[in-house]
Each structure stands twice: as structure tokens, then as C-alpha cells.
N, C-alpha and C. Protein backbone atom coordinates (compact mmCIF):
# COMPACT_ATOMS: atom_id res chain seq x y z
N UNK A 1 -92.34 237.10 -19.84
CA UNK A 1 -93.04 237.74 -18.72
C UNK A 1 -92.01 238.31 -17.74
N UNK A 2 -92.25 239.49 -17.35
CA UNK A 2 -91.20 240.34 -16.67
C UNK A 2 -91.40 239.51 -14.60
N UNK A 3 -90.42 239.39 -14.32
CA UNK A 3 -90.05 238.91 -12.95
C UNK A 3 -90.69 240.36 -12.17
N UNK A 4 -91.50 239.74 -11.36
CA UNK A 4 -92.16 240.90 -10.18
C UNK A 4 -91.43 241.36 -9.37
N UNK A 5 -90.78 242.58 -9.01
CA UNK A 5 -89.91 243.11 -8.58
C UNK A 5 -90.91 243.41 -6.69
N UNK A 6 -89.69 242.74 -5.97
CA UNK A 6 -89.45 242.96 -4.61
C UNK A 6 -88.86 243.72 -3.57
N UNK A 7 -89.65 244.56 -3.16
CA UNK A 7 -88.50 245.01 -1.92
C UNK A 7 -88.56 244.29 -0.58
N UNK A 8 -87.55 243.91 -0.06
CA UNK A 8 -87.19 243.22 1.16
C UNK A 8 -86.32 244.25 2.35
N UNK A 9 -87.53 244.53 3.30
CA UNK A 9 -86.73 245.37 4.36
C UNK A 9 -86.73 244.33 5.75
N UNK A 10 -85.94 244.25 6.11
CA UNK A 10 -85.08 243.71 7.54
C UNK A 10 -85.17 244.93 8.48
N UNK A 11 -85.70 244.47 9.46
CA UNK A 11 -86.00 244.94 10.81
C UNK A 11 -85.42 244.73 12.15
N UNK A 12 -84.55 243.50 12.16
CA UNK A 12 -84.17 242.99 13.24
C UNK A 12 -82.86 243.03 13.59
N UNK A 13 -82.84 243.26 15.11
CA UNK A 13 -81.42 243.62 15.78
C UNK A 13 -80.85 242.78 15.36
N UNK A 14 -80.92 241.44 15.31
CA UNK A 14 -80.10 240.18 14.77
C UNK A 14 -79.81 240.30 13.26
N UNK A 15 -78.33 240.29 12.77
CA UNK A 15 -78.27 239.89 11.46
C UNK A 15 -77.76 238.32 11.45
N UNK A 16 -77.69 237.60 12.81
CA UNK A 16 -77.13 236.15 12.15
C UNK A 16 -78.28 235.06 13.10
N UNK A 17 -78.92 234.32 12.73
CA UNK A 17 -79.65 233.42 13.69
C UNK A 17 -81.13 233.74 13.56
N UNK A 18 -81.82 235.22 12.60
CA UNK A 18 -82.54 236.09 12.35
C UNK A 18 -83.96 235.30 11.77
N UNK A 19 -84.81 234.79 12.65
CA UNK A 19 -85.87 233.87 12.11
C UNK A 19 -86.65 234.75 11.04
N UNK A 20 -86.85 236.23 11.11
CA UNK A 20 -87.36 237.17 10.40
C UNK A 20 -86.51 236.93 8.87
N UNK A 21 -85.45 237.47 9.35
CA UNK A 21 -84.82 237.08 8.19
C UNK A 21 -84.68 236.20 7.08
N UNK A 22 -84.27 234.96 7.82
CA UNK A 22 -84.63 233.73 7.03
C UNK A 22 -86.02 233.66 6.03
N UNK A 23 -86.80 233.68 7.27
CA UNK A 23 -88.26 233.52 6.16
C UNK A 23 -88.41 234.79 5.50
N UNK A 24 -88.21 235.79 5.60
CA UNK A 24 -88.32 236.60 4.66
C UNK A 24 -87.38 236.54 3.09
N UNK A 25 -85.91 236.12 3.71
CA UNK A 25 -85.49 235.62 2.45
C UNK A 25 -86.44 234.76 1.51
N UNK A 26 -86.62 233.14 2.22
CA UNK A 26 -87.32 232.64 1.68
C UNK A 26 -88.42 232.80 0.37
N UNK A 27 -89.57 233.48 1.27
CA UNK A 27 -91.01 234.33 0.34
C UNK A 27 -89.94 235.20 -0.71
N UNK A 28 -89.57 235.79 -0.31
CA UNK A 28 -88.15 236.61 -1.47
C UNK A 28 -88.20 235.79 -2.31
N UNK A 29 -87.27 235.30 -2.10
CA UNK A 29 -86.83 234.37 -3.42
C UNK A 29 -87.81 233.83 -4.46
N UNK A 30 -89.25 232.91 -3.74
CA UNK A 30 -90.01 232.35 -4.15
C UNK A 30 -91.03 233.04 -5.34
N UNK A 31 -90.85 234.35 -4.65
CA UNK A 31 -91.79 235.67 -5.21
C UNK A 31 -91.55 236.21 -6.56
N UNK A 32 -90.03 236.43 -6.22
CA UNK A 32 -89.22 236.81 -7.42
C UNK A 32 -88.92 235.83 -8.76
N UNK A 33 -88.41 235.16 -8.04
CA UNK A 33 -88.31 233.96 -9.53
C UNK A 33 -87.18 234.26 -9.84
N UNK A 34 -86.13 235.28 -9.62
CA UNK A 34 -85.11 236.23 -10.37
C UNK A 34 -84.43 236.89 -9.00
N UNK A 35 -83.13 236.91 -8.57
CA UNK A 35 -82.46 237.39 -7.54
C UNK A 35 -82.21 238.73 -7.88
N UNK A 36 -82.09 238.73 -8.88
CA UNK A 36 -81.74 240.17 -9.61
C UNK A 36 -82.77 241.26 -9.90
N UNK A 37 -83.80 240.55 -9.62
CA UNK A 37 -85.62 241.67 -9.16
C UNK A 37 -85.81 242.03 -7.75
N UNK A 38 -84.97 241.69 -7.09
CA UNK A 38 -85.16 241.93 -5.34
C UNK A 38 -84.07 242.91 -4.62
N UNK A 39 -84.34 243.79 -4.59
CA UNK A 39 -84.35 245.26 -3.74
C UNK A 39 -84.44 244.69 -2.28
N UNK A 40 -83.11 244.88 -1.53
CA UNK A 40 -83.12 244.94 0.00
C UNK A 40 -82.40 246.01 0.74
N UNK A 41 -82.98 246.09 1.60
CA UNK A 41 -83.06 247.57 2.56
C UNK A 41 -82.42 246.85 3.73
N UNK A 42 -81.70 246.95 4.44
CA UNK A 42 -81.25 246.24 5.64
C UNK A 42 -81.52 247.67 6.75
N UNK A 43 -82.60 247.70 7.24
CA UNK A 43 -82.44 249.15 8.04
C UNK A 43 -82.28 249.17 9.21
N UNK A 44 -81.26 247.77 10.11
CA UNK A 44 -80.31 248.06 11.31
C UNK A 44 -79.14 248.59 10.90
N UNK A 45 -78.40 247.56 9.91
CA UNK A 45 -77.42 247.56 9.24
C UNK A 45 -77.02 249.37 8.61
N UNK A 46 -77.91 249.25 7.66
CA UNK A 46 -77.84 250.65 7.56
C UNK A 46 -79.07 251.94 8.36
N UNK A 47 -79.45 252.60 9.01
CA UNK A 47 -80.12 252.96 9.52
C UNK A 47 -80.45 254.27 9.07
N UNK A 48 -81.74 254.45 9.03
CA UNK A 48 -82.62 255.83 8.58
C UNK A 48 -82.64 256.70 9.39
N UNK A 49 -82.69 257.93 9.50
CA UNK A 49 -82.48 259.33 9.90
C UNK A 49 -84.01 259.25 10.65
N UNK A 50 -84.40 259.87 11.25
CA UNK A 50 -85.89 259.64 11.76
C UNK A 50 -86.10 261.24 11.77
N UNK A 51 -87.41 261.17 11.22
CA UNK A 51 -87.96 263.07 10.98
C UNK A 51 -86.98 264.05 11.95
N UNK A 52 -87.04 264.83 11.90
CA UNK A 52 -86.33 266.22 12.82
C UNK A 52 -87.04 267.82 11.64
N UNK A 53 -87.05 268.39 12.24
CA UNK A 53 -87.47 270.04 11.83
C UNK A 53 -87.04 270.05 10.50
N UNK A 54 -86.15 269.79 10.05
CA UNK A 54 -85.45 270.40 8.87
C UNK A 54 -86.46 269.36 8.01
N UNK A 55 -86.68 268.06 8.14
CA UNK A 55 -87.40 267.19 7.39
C UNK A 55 -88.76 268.29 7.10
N UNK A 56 -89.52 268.21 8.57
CA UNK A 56 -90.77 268.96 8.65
C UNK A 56 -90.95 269.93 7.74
N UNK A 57 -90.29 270.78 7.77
CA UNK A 57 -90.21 272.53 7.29
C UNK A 57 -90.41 271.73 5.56
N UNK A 58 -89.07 271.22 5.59
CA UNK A 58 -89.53 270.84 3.56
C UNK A 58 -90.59 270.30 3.21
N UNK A 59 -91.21 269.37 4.05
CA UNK A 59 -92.04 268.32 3.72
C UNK A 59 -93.36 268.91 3.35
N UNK A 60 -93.28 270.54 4.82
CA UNK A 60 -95.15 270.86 3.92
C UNK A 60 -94.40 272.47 3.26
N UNK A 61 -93.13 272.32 2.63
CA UNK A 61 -93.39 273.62 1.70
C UNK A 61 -93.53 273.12 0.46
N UNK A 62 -94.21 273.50 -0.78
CA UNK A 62 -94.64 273.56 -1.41
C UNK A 62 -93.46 272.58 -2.63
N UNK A 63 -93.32 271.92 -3.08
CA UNK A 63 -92.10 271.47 -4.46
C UNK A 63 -91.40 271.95 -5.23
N UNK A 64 -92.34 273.24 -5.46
CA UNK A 64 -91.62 274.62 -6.46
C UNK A 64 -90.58 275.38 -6.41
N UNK A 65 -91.15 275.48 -4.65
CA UNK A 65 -90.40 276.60 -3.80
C UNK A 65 -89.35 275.80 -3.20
N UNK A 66 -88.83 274.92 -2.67
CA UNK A 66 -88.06 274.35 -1.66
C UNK A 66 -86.77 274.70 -2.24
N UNK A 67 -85.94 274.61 -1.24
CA UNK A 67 -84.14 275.28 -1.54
C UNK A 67 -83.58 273.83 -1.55
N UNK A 68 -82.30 274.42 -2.00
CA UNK A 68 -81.84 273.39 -2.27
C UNK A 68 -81.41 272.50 -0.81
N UNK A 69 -80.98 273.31 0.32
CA UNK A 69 -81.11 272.71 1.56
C UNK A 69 -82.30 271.48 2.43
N UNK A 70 -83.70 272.06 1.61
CA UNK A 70 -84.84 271.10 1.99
C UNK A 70 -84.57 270.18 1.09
N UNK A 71 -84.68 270.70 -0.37
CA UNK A 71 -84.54 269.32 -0.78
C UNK A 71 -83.09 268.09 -0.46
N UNK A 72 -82.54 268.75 -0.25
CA UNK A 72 -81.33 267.60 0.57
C UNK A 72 -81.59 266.90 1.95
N UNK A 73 -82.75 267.49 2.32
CA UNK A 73 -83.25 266.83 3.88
C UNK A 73 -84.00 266.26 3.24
N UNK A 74 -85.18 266.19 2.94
CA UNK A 74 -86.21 265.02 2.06
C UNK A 74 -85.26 263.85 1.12
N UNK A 75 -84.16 264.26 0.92
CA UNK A 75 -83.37 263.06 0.28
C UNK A 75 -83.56 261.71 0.36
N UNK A 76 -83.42 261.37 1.39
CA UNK A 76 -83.29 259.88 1.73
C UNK A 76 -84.50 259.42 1.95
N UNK A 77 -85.64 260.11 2.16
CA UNK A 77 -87.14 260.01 2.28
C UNK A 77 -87.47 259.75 0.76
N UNK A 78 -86.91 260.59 -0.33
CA UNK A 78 -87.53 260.62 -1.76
C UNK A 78 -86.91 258.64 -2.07
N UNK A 79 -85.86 258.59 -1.40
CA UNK A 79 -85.11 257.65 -1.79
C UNK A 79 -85.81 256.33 -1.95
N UNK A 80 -86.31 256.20 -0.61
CA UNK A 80 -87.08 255.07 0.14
C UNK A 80 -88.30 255.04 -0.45
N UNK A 81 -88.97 256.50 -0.90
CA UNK A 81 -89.78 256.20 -1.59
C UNK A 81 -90.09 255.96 -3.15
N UNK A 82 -89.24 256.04 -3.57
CA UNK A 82 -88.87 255.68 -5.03
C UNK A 82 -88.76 254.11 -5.01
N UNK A 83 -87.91 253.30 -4.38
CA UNK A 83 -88.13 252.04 -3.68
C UNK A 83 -89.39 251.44 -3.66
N UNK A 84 -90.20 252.49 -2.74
CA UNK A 84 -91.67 251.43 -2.90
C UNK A 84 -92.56 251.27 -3.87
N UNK A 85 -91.93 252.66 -4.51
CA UNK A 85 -93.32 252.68 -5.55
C UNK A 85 -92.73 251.71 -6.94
N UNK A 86 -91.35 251.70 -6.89
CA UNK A 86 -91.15 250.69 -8.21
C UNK A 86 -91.48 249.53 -7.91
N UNK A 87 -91.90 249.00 -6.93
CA UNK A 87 -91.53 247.26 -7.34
C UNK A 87 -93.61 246.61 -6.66
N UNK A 88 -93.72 245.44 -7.15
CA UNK A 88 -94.53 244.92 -7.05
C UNK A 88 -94.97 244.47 -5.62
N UNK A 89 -94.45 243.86 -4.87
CA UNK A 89 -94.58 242.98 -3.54
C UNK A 89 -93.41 243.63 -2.63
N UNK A 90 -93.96 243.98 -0.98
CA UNK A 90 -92.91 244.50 0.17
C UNK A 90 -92.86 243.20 0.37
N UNK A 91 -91.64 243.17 1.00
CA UNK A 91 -91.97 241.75 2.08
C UNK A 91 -90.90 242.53 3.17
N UNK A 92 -91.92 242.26 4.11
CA UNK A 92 -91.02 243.46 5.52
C UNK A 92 -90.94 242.06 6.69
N UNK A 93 -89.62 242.19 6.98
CA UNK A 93 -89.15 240.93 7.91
C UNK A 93 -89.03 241.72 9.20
N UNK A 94 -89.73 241.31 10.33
CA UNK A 94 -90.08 242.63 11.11
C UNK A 94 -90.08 241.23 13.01
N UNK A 95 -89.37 241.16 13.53
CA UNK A 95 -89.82 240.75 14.55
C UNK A 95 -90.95 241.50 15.38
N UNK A 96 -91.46 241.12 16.50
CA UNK A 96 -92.06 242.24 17.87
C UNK A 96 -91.19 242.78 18.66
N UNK A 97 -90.87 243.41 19.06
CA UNK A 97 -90.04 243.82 20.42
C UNK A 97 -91.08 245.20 21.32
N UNK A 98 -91.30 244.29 22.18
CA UNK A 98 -92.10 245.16 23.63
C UNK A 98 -92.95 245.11 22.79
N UNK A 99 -93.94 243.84 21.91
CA UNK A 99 -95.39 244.08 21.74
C UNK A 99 -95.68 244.80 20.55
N UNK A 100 -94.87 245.56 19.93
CA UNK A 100 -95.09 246.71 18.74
C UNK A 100 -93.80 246.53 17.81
N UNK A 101 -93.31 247.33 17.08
CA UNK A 101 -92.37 247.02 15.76
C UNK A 101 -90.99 247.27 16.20
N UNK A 102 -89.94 247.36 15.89
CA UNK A 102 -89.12 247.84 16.34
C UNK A 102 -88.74 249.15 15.23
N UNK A 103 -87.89 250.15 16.47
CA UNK A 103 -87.68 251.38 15.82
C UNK A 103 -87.14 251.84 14.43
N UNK A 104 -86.52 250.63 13.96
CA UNK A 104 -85.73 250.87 12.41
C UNK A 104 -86.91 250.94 11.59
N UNK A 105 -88.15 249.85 11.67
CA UNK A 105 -88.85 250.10 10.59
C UNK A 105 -90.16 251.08 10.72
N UNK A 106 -90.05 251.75 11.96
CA UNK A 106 -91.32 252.70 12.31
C UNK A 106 -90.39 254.28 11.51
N UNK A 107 -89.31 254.59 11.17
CA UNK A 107 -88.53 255.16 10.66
C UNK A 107 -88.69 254.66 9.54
N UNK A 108 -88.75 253.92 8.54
CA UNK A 108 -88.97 253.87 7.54
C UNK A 108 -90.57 254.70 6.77
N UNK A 109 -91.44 253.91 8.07
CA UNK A 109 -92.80 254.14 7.88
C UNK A 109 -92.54 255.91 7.76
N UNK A 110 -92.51 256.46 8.77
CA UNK A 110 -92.43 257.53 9.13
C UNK A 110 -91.64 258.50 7.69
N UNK A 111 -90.67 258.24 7.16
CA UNK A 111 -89.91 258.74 5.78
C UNK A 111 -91.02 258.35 4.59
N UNK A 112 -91.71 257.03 4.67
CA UNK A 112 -92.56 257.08 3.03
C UNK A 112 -93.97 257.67 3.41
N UNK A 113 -94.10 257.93 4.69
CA UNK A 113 -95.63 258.09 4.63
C UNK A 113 -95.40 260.00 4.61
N UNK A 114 -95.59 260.55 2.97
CA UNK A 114 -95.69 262.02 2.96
C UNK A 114 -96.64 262.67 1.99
N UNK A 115 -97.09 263.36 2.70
CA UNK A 115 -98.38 263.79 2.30
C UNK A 115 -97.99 264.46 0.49
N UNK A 116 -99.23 264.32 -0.95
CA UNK A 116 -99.02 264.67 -1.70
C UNK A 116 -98.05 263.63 -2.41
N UNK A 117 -97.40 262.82 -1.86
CA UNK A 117 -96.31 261.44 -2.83
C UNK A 117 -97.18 260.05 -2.15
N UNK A 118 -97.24 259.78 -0.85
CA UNK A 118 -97.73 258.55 -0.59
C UNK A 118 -99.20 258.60 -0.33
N UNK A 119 -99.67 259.18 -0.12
CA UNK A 119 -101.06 259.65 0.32
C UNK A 119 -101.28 261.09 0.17
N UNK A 120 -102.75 261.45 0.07
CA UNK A 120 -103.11 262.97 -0.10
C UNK A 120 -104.64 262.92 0.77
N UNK A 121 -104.74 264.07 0.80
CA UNK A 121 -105.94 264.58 1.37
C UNK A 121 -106.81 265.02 0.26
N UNK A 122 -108.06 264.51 1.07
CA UNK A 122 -109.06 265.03 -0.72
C UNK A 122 -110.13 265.94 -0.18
N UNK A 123 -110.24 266.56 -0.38
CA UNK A 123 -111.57 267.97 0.15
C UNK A 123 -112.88 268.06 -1.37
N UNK A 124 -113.72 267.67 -1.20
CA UNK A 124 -114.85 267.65 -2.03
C UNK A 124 -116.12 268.01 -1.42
N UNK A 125 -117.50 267.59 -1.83
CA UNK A 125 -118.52 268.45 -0.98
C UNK A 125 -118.82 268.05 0.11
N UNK A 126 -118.34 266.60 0.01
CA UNK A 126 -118.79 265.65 1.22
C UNK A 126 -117.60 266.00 2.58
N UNK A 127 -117.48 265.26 3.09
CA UNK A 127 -116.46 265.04 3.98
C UNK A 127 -115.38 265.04 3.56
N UNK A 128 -113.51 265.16 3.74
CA UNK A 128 -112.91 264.97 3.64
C UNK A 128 -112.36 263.90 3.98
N UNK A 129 -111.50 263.51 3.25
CA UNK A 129 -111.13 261.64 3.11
C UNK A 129 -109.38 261.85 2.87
N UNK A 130 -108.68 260.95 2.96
CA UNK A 130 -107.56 261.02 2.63
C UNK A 130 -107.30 259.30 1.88
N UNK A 131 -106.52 259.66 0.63
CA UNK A 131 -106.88 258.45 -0.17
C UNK A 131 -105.06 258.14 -0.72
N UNK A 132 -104.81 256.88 -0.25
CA UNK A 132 -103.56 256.26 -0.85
C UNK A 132 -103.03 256.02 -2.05
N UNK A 133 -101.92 256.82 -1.68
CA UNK A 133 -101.59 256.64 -3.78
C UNK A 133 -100.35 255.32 -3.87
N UNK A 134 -100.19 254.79 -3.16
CA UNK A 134 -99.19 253.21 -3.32
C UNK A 134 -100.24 252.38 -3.53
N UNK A 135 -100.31 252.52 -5.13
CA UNK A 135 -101.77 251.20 -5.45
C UNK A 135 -100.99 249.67 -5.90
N UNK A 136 -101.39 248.72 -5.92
CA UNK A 136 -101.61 247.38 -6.44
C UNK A 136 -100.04 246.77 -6.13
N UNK A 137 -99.86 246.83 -5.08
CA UNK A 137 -98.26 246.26 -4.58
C UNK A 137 -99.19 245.22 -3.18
N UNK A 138 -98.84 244.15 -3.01
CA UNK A 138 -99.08 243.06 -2.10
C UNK A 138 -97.77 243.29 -0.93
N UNK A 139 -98.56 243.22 0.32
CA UNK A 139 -97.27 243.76 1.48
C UNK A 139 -97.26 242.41 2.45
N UNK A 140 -95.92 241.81 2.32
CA UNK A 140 -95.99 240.56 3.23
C UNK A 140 -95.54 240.99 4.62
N UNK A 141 -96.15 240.75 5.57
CA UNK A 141 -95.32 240.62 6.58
C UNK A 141 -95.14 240.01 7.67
N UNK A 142 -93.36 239.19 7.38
CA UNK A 142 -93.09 238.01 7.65
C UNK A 142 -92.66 238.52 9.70
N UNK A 143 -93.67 238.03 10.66
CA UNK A 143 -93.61 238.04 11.73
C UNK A 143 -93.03 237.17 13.44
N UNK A 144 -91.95 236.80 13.29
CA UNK A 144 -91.91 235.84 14.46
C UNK A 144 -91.72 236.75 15.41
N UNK A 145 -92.46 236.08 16.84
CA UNK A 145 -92.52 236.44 17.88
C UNK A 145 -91.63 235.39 19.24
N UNK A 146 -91.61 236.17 20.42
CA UNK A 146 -91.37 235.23 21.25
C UNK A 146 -92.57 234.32 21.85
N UNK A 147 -93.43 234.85 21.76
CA UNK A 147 -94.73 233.50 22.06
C UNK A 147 -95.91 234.42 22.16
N UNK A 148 -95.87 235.88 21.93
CA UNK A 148 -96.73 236.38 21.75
C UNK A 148 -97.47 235.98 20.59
N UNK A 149 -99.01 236.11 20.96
CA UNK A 149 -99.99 235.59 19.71
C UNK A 149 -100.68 236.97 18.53
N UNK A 150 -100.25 236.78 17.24
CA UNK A 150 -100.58 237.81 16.58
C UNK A 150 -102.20 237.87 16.25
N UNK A 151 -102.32 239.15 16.83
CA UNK A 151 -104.25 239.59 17.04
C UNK A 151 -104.66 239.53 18.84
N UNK A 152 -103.56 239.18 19.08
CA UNK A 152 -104.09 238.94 20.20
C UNK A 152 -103.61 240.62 21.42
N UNK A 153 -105.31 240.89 22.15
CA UNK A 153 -104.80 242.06 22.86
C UNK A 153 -103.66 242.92 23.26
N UNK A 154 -102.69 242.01 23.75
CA UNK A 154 -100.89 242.83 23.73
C UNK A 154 -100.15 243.05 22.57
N UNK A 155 -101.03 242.57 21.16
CA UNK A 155 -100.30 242.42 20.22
C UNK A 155 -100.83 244.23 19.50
N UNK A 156 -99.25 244.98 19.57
CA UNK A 156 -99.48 246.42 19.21
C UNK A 156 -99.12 246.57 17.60
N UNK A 157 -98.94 245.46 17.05
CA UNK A 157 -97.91 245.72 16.02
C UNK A 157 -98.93 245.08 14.23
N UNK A 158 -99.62 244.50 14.40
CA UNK A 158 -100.17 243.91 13.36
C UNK A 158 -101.37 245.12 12.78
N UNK A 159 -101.92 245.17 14.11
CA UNK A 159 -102.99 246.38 13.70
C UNK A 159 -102.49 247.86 13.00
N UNK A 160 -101.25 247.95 13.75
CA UNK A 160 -100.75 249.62 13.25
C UNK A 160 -100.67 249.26 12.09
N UNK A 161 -99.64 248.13 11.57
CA UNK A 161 -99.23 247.90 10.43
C UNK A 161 -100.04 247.78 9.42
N UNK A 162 -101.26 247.27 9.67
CA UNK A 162 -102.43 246.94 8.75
C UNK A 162 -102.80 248.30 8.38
N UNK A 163 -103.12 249.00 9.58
CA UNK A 163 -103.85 250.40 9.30
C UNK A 163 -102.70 251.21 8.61
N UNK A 164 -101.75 251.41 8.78
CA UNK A 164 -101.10 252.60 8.22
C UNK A 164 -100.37 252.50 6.54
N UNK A 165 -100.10 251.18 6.56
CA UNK A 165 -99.79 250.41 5.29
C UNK A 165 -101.65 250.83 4.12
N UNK A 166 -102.16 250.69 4.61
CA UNK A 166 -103.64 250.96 4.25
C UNK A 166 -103.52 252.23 4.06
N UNK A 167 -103.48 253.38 5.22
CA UNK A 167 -103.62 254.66 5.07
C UNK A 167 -103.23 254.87 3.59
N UNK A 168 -101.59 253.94 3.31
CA UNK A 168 -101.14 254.93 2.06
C UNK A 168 -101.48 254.10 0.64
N UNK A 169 -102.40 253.34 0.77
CA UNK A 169 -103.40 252.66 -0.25
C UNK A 169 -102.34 250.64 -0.66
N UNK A 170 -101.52 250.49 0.37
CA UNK A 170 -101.80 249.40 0.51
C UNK A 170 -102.54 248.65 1.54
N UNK A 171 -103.83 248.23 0.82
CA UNK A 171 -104.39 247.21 1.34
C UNK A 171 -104.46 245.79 1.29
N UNK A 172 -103.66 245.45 0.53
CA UNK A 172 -103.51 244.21 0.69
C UNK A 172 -101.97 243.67 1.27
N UNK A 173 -102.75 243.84 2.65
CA UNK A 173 -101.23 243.25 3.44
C UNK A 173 -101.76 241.47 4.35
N UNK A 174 -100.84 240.85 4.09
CA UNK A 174 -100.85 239.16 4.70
C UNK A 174 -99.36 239.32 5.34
N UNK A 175 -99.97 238.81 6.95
CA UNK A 175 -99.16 238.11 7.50
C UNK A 175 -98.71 237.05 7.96
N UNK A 176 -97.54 236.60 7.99
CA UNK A 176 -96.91 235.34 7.88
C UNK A 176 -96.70 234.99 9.42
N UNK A 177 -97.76 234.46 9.83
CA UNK A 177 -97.49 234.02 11.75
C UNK A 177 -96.54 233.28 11.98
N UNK A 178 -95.55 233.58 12.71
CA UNK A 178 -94.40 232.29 13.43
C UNK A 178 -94.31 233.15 14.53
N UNK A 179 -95.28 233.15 15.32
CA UNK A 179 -95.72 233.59 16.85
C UNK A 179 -94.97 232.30 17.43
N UNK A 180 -93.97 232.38 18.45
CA UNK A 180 -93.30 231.32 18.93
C UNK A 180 -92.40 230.60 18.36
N UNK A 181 -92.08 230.91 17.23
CA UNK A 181 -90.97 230.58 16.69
C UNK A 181 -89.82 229.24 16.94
N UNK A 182 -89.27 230.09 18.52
CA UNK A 182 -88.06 229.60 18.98
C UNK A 182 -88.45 228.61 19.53
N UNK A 183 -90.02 228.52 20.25
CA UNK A 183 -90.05 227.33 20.70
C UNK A 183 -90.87 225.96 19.40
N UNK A 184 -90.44 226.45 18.54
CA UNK A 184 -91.23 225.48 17.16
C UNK A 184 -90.05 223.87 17.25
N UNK A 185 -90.65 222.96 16.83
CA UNK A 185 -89.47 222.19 16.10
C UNK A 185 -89.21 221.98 15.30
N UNK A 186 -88.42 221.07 14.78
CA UNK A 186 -87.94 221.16 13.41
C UNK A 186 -88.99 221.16 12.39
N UNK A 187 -89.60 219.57 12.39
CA UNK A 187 -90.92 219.65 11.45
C UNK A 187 -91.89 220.78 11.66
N UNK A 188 -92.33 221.25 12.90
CA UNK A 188 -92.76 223.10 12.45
C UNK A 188 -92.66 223.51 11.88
N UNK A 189 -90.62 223.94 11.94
CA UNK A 189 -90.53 224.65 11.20
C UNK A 189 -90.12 224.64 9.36
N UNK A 190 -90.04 223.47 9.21
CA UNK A 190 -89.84 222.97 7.73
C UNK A 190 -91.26 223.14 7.33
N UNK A 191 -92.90 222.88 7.86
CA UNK A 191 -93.74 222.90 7.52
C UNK A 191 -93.92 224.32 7.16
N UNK A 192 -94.10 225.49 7.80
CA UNK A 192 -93.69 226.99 7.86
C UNK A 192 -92.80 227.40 6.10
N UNK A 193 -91.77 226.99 6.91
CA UNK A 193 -91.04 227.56 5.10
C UNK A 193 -91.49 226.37 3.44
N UNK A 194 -92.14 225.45 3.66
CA UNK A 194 -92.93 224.80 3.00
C UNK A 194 -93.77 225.49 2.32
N UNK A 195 -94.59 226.08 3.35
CA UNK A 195 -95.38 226.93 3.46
C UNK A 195 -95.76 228.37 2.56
N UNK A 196 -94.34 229.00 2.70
CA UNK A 196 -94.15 230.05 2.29
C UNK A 196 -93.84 230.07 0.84
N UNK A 197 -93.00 228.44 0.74
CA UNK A 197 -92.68 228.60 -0.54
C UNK A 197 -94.00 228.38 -1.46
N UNK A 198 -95.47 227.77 -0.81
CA UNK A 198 -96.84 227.49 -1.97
C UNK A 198 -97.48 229.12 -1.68
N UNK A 199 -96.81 229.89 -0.89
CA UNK A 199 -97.84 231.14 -0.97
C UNK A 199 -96.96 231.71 -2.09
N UNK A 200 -95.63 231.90 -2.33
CA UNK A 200 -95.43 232.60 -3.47
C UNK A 200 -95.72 231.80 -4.47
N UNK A 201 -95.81 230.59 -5.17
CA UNK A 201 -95.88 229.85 -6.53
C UNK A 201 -97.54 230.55 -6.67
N UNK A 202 -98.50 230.85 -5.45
CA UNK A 202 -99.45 231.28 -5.85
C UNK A 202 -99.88 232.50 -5.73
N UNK A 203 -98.84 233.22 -5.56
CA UNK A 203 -99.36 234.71 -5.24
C UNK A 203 -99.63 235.78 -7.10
């Protein structure tokens, strides 16, 4: 039986002390079964280009037509998205900062979500609909906060994520609450990565 292939993107200003991190390793590992099936994106570490004109202009000309200049701006966009569509399970290690995501991985979003590869628009007799083509991939996302509560009114970041992860036909996204984190204790937090490790043996 082939090992379910993972991508693991990192979100957080912190690369050492990184509660995101950690537990996202964790579910990683557990998921995979195989270190050598897990795809990681570190996108502080290395950081994504965020749309500009030259992206735009290629993105709605046509595939046929594009020069070789557009297609070198869509590059790193085709890249990221080649990434998602191979592997089975995201697991996006994503703290809050100011309530909503932080900017490395709204840049990611922003590069896979393109019209005609991740999603399309559908025109038929009825209404127009727009329907997700990233089918049957499970999207974890592993969340600690500073004591903000996830779902809760100030919380800007669970909902986008739900909805736009959806837009491009993943719907099946679970998140991993460690709202408060820092103030957890130990047995918390051993219960937590306990935790994580019976959601992958059963995912």
C-alpha cells in the first residue's frame, strides 16, 4: 500500500520554539507513515512573491498564447500548485496574528487559487457556479493561538480558511484547536499531541 503523500506548509515567524510547528510536524509524521512522502514548504524561511501585474496579465491570457515572459511570472505559482495537487493530505501549520493568518500563507493562497487550474467558473442554463477542481485531499489545520478562541467573533482566520480552501473544492478541512497554547501545561499539552497522533492512525 502506497504511503499518503503530505504537504506541510509553515506559516510562522518563529522557526525555533514554533507550537505550530511542532504539532504540525507531529500529524506529519503520523499521517505519512514514511518521511520520505512529506513535502514541506517553509514559506517564512523561504518566501513567495505575492501577485503584482505581470502575474495578473498571464494569469487571464489564454495558455496557448502566453510568452515566454508570462509564463516565467506564473512560475512559482505553477510550482506551488503542482505541490497541491500531488499529494493526499495539507497540513498547514498556521498561527493567528492580529486575529486572521499571517501574510506568508495568504500568499500562498493567493498563487494556488487560479482560475481554470484550481477552480473554474461554470456558465450553464441555470445560474453560474464556480466549482473546485482540488478534489479528495483532507486539509489539516494545525492552529495555536494566544488565547484567542477559534469560532469565536474576533476569530478572522478559521472562516476565510474554511471558505476559500472550499472555494477550490477542498472541503474537507479539520482544525486542530490549541487556542492558548502558551498558557497550556504540560499534561495539556502531551494530551494535545496524544491526540494528534489517534487522528492520524485514523484518518
Amino acid at each position: 500500500m502506497t504511503a499518503p503523500r503530505i504537504l506541510t506548509l509553515y506559516s510562522s515567524g518563529r522557526t525555533t520554539k514554533s507550537a505550530s510547528r511542532e504539532l504540525a510536524d507531529r500529524l506529519s509524521r503520523g499521517l505519512a507513515g514514511d518521511a520520505d512522502a512529506i513535502v514541506t514548504r517553509d514559506l517564512v524561511a523561504n518566501p513567495l512573491p505575492f501577485v503584482d501585474e505581470a502575474f495578473v496579465d498571464a494569469a487571464f491570457t489564454p495558455p496557448s498564447t502566453r510568452t515566454e515572459a508570462q509564463i516565467e511570472a506564473l512560475r512559482v505559482s505553477t510550482e506551488v500548485m503542482d505541490e497541491l495537487m500531488a499529494v493526499d493530505h495539507v497540513v498547514i501549520a498556521t498561527p493567528m496574528y492580529n486575529y486572521s493568518i499571517p501574510a506568508a500563507l495568504k500568499a500562498w493562497i493567493d498563487l494556488v487559487a487560479r482560475a481554470n487550474e484550481t477552480f473554474r467558473y461554470v456558465f450553464d442554463d441555470g445560474d453560474p457556479y464556480v466549482e473546485g477542481l482540488v478534489k479528495n485531499k483532507t486539509v489539516w489545520v494545525v492552529m495555536p493561538t494566544g488565547g484567542t478562541a477559534l469560532g469565536s467573533e474576533i476569530d478572522y482566520a478559521t472562516g476565510y480558511l474554511k471558505f476559500v480552501l472550499g472555494f477550490m473544492g477542498m472541503k474537507d478541512v479539520r482544525f486542530i484547536d490549541a487556542a492558548g497554547w502558551r498558557e497550556f501545561d504540560d499534561a495539556r499539552k502531551d494530551a494535545l499531541r496524544e491526540e494528534l497522533k489517534a487522528l492520524a492512525a485514523s484518518a
